[in-house]
Protein backbone atom coordinates (compact mmCIF):
# COMPACT_ATOMS: atom_id res chain seq x y z
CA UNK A 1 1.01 3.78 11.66
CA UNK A 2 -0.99 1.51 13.31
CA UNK A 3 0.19 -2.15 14.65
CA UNK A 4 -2.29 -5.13 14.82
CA UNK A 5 -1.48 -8.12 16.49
CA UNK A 6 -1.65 -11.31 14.07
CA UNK A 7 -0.81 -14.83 14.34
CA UNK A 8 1.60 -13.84 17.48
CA UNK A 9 3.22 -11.02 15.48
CA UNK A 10 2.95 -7.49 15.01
CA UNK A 11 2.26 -6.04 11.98
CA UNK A 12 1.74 -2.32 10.67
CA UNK A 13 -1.12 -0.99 8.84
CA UNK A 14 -0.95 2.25 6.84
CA UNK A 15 -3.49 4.80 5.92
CA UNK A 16 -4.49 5.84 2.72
CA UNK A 17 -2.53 8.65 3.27
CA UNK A 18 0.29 7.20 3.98
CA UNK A 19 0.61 4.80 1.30
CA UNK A 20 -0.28 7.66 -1.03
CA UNK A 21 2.90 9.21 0.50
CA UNK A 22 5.01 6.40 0.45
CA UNK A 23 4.46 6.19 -3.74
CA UNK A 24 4.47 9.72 -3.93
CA UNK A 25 1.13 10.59 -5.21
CA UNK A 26 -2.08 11.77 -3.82
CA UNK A 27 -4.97 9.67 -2.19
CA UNK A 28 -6.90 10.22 -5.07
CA UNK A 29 -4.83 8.21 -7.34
CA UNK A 30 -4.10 5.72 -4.75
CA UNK A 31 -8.06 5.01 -5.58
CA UNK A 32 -7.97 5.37 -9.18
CA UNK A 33 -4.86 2.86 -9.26
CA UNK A 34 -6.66 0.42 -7.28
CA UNK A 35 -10.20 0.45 -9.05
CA UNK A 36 -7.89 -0.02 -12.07
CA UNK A 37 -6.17 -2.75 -10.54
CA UNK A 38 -2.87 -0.80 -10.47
CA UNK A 39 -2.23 -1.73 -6.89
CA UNK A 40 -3.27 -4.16 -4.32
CA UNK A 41 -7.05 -3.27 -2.34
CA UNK A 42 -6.59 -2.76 1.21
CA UNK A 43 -8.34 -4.39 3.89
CA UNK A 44 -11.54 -3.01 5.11
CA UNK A 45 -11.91 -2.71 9.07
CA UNK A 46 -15.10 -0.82 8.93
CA UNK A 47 -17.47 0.67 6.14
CA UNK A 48 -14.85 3.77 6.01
CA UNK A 49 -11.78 2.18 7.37
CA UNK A 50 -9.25 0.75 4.70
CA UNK A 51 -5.54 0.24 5.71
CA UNK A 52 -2.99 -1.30 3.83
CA UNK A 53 -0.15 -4.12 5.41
CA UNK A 54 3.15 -2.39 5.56
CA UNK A 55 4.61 -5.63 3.83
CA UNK A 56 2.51 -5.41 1.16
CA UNK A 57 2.92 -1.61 0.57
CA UNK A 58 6.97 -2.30 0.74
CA UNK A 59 6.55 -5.27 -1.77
CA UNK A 60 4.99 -3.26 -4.32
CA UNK A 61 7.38 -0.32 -4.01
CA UNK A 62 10.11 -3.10 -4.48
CA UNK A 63 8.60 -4.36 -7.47
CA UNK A 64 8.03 -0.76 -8.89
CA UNK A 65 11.63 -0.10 -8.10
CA UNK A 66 13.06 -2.97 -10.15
CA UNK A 67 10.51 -2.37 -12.91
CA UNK A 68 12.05 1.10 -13.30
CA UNK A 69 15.60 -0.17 -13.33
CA UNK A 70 15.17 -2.96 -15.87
CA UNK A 71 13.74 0.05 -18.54
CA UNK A 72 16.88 1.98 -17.85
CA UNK A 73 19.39 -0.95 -17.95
């Protein structure tokens, strides 16, 4: 992980590859679910760098987390 300094705080980026990871799929379908709108775009640094905000990556597994527990409850 990478840290970027914003607005006087610190705050993680992740790769592709590590968000990929962190929902338990592969990069490819990190891309299909966001062209689909499935999950948040990331923010473009340069033509071929896209990284994703830890925070936002952690909200999203959050919300995926509850979703799953209201179908079983």
């Amino acid at each position: 992980m990478k840290a970027v300094e914003r607005k006087g705080r610190m705050e993680d980026y992740l790769s592709p590859k590590e968000v990929a990871n962190a929902l338990g799929i592969g990069t490819r379908a990190l891309r299909l679910w966001v062209s689909a709108g499935k999950f948040p775009r990331g923010i473009k640094f340069t033509r071929q760098v896209v990284r994703w905000p830890a925070s936002v990556v952690e909200a999203e597994l959050k919300k995926r987390q509850a979703a799953s527990e209201a179908l079983v409850a």
